[in-house]
Protein backbone atom coordinates (compact mmCIF):
# COMPACT_ATOMS: atom_id res chain seq x y z
CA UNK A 1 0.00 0.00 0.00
CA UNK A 2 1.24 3.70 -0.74
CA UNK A 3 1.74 6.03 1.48
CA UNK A 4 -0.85 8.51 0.02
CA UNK A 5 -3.12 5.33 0.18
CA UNK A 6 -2.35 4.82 3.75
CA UNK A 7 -3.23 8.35 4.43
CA UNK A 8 -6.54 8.12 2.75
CA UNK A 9 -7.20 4.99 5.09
CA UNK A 10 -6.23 7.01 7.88
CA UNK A 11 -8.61 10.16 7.53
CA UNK A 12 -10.80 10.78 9.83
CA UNK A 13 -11.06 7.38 12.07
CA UNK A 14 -12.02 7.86 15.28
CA UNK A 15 -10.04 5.84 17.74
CA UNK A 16 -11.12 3.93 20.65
CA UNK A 17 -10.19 6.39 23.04
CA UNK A 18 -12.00 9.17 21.46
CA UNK A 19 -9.59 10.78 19.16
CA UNK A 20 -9.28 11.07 15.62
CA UNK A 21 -6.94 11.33 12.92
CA UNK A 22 -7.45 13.83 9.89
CA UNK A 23 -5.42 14.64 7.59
CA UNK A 24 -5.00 17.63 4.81
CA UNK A 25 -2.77 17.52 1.46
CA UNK A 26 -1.97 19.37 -1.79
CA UNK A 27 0.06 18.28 -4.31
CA UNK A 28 1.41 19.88 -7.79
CA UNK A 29 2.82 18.74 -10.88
CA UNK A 30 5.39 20.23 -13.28
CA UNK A 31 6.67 19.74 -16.30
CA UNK A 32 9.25 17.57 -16.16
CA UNK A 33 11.22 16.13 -13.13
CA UNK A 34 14.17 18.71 -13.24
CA UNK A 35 11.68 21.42 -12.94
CA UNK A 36 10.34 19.41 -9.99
CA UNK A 37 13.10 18.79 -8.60
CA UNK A 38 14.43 21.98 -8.55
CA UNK A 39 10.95 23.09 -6.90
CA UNK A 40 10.82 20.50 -3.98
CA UNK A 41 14.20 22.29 -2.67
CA UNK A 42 12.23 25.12 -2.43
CA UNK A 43 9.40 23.23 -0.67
CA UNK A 44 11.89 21.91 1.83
CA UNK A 45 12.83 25.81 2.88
CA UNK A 46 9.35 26.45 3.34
CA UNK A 47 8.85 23.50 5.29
CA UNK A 48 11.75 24.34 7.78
CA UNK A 49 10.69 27.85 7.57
CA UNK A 50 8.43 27.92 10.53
CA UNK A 51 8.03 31.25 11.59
CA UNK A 52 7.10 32.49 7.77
CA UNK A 53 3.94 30.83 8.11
CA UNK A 54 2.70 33.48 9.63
CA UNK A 55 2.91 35.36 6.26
CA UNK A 56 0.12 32.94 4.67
CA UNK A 57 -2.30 34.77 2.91
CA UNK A 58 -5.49 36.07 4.40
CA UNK A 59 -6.44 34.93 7.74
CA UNK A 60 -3.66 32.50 9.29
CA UNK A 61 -1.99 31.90 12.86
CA UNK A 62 1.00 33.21 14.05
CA UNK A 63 3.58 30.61 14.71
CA UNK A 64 7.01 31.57 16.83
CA UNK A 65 9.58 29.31 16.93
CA UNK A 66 11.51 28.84 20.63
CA UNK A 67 14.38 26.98 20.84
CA UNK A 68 14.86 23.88 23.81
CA UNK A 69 15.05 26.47 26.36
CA UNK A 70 12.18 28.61 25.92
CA UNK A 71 14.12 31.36 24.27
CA UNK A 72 12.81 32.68 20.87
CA UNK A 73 14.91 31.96 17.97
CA UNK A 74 16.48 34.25 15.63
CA UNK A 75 17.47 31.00 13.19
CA UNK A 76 13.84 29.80 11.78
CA UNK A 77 14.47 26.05 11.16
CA UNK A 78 13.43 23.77 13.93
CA UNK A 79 15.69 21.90 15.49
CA UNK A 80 14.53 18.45 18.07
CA UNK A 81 12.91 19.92 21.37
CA UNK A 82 12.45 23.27 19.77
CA UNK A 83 9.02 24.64 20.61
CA UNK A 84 6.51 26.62 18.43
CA UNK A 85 4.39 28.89 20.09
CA UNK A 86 0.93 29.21 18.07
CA UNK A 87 -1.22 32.44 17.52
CA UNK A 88 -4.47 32.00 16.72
CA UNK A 89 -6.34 34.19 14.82
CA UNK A 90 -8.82 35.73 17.66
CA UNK A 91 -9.08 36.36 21.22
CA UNK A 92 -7.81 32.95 22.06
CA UNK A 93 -5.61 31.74 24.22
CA UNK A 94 -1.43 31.13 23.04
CA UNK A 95 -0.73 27.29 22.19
CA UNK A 96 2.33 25.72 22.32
CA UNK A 97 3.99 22.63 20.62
CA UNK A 98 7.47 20.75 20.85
CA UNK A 99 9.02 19.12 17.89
CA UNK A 100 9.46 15.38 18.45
CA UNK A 101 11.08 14.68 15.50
CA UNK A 102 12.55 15.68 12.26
CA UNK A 103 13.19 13.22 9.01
CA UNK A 104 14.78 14.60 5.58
CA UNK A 105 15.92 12.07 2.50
CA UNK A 106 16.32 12.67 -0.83
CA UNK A 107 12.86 12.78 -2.15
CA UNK A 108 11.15 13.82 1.58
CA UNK A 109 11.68 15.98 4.45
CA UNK A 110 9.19 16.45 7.62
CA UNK A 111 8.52 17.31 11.12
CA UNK A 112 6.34 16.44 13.79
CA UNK A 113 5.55 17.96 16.77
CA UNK A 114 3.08 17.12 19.83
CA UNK A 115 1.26 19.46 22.47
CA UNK A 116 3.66 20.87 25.16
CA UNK A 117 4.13 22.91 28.32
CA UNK A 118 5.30 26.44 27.74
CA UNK A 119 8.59 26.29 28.15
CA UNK A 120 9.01 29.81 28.85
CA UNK A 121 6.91 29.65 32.49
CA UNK A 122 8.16 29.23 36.09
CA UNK A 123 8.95 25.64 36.84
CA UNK A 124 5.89 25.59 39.08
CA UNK A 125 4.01 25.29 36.21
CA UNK A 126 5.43 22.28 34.88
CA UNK A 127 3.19 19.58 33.52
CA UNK A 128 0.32 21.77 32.23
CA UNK A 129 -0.38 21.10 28.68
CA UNK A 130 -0.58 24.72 26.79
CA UNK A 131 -2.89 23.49 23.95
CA UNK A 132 -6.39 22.27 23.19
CA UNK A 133 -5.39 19.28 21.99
CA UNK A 134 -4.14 16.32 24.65
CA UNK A 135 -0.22 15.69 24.86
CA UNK A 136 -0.22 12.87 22.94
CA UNK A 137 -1.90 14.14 19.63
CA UNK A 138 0.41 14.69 16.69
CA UNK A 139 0.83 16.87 13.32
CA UNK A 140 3.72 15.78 11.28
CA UNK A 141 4.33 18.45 8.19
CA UNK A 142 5.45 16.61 5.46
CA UNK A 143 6.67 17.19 1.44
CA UNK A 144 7.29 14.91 -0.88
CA UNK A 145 9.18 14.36 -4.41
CA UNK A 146 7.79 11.41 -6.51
CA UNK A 147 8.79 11.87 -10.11
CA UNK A 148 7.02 15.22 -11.49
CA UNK A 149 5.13 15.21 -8.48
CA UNK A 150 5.32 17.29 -5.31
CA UNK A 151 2.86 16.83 -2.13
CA UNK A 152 2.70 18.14 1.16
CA UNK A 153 0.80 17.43 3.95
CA UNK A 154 -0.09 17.67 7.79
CA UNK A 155 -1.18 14.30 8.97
CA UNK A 156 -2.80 15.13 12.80
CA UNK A 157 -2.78 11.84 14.74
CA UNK A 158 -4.76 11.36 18.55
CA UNK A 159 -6.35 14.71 18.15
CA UNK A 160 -8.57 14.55 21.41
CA UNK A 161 -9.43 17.62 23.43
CA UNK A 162 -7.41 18.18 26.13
CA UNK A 163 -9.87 18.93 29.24
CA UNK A 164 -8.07 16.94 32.07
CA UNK A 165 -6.44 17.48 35.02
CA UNK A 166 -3.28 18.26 32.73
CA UNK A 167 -5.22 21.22 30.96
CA UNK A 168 -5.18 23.23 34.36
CA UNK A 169 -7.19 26.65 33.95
CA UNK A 170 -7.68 25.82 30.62
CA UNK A 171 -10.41 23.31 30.79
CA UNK A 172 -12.84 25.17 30.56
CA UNK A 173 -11.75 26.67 27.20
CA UNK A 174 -10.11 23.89 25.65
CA UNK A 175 -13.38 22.05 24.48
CA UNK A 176 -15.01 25.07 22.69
CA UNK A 177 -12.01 26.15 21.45
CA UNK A 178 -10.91 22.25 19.86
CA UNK A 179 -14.88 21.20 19.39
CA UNK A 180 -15.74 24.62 17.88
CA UNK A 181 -12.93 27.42 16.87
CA UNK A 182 -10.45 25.47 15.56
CA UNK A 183 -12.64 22.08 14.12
CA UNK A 184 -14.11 25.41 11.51
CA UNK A 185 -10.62 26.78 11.23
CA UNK A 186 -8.25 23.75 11.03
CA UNK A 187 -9.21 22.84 7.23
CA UNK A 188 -8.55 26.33 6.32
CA UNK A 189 -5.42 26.86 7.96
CA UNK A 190 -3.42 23.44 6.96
CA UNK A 191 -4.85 23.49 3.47
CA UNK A 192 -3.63 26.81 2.74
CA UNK A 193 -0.08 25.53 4.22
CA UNK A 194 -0.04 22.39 2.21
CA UNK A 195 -0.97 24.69 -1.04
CA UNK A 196 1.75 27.17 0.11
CA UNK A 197 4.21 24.29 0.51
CA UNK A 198 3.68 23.01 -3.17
CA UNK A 199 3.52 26.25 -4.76
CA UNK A 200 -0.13 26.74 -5.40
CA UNK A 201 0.18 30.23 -3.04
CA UNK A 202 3.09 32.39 -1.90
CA UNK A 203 3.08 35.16 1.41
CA UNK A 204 1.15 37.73 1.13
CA UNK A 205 3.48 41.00 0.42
């Protein structure tokens, strides 16, 4: 089975413990495979690029990327246990992620990250989850090169609102925010990145 196949399996099963997975994906072709080629390196700098997808066109989160010690970066490419501090568009509440992993080859490059603490609070703090979503959940960000072919995507994995003990005075805004806000907003916001990552869109000036 392919990976896009996979994917397609994947979307939108809800899990036994009352997640889901979803996932969002564009994809572009050229003319030939040196064109392509010579476009997926620029999908890989927008990948890494974190902090320039704020710049999306219309309306988009801000996203801020911290490095392991809760200091913001002036280098934009996440490195493992880097955190991302998310904007979103409203009167909502910060979010903040930690990147778990990073994989580049040849033909692919991604990242994922998970729901984290904010690293930049007292230690007291320690252990509440700054996010809607519950620690656990995942979003990799992920292009790919197959022939003339480029496709990104953002594959979320576990994505169950986060209104436990773990959430802290968040609770109570966690499950509109995840149930209502950002379920209307999430399509928007990853398909525009996906398109952005293949080329379809560029920053607004």
């Amino acid at each position: 089975m392919s990976f896009k196949k996979w994917l397609r399996k994947k979307k939108e099963i809800f899990l036994e413990d009352g997640t889901q997975n979803k996932t969002y994906s564009s994809e572009k072709e050229f003319p030939d495979k040196l064109e392509a080629t010579k476009e997926f390196e620029r999908s890989v700098e927008k990948l890494f690029n974190v902090n320039n997808w704020s710049n999306l066109p219309g309306i988009t989160s801000k996203f801020i990327l911290f490095d392991k010690g809760g200091k913001e970066k002036s280098e934009t490419i996440p490195r493992k246990n880097d955190f991302i501090k998310i904007l979103l568009p409203g009167p909502f509440p910060e979010n903040w992620v930690k990147v778990t992993d990073i994989q580049k080859g040849e033909s692919f490059a991604e990242f994922t990250v998970s729901p984290s603490t904010d690293p930049t609070e007292n230690k007291d703090d320690e252990g509440k989850i700054e996010h809607f979503f519950v620690d656990r959940a995942t979003s990799t960000f992920r292009v790919e090169l197959r022939d003339d072919v480029i496709t990104a995507w953002e594959i979320g994995k576990q994505e169950g609102i986060n209104d436990d003990e773990d959430a802290g005075d968040r609770e109570i805004i966690n499950y509109p925010l995840a149930a209502g806000g950002w379920a209307f907003a999430q399509k928007m916001q990853w398909k525009k990145l996906t398109d952005y990552l293949v080329h379809k869109t560029e920053l607004k000036e």
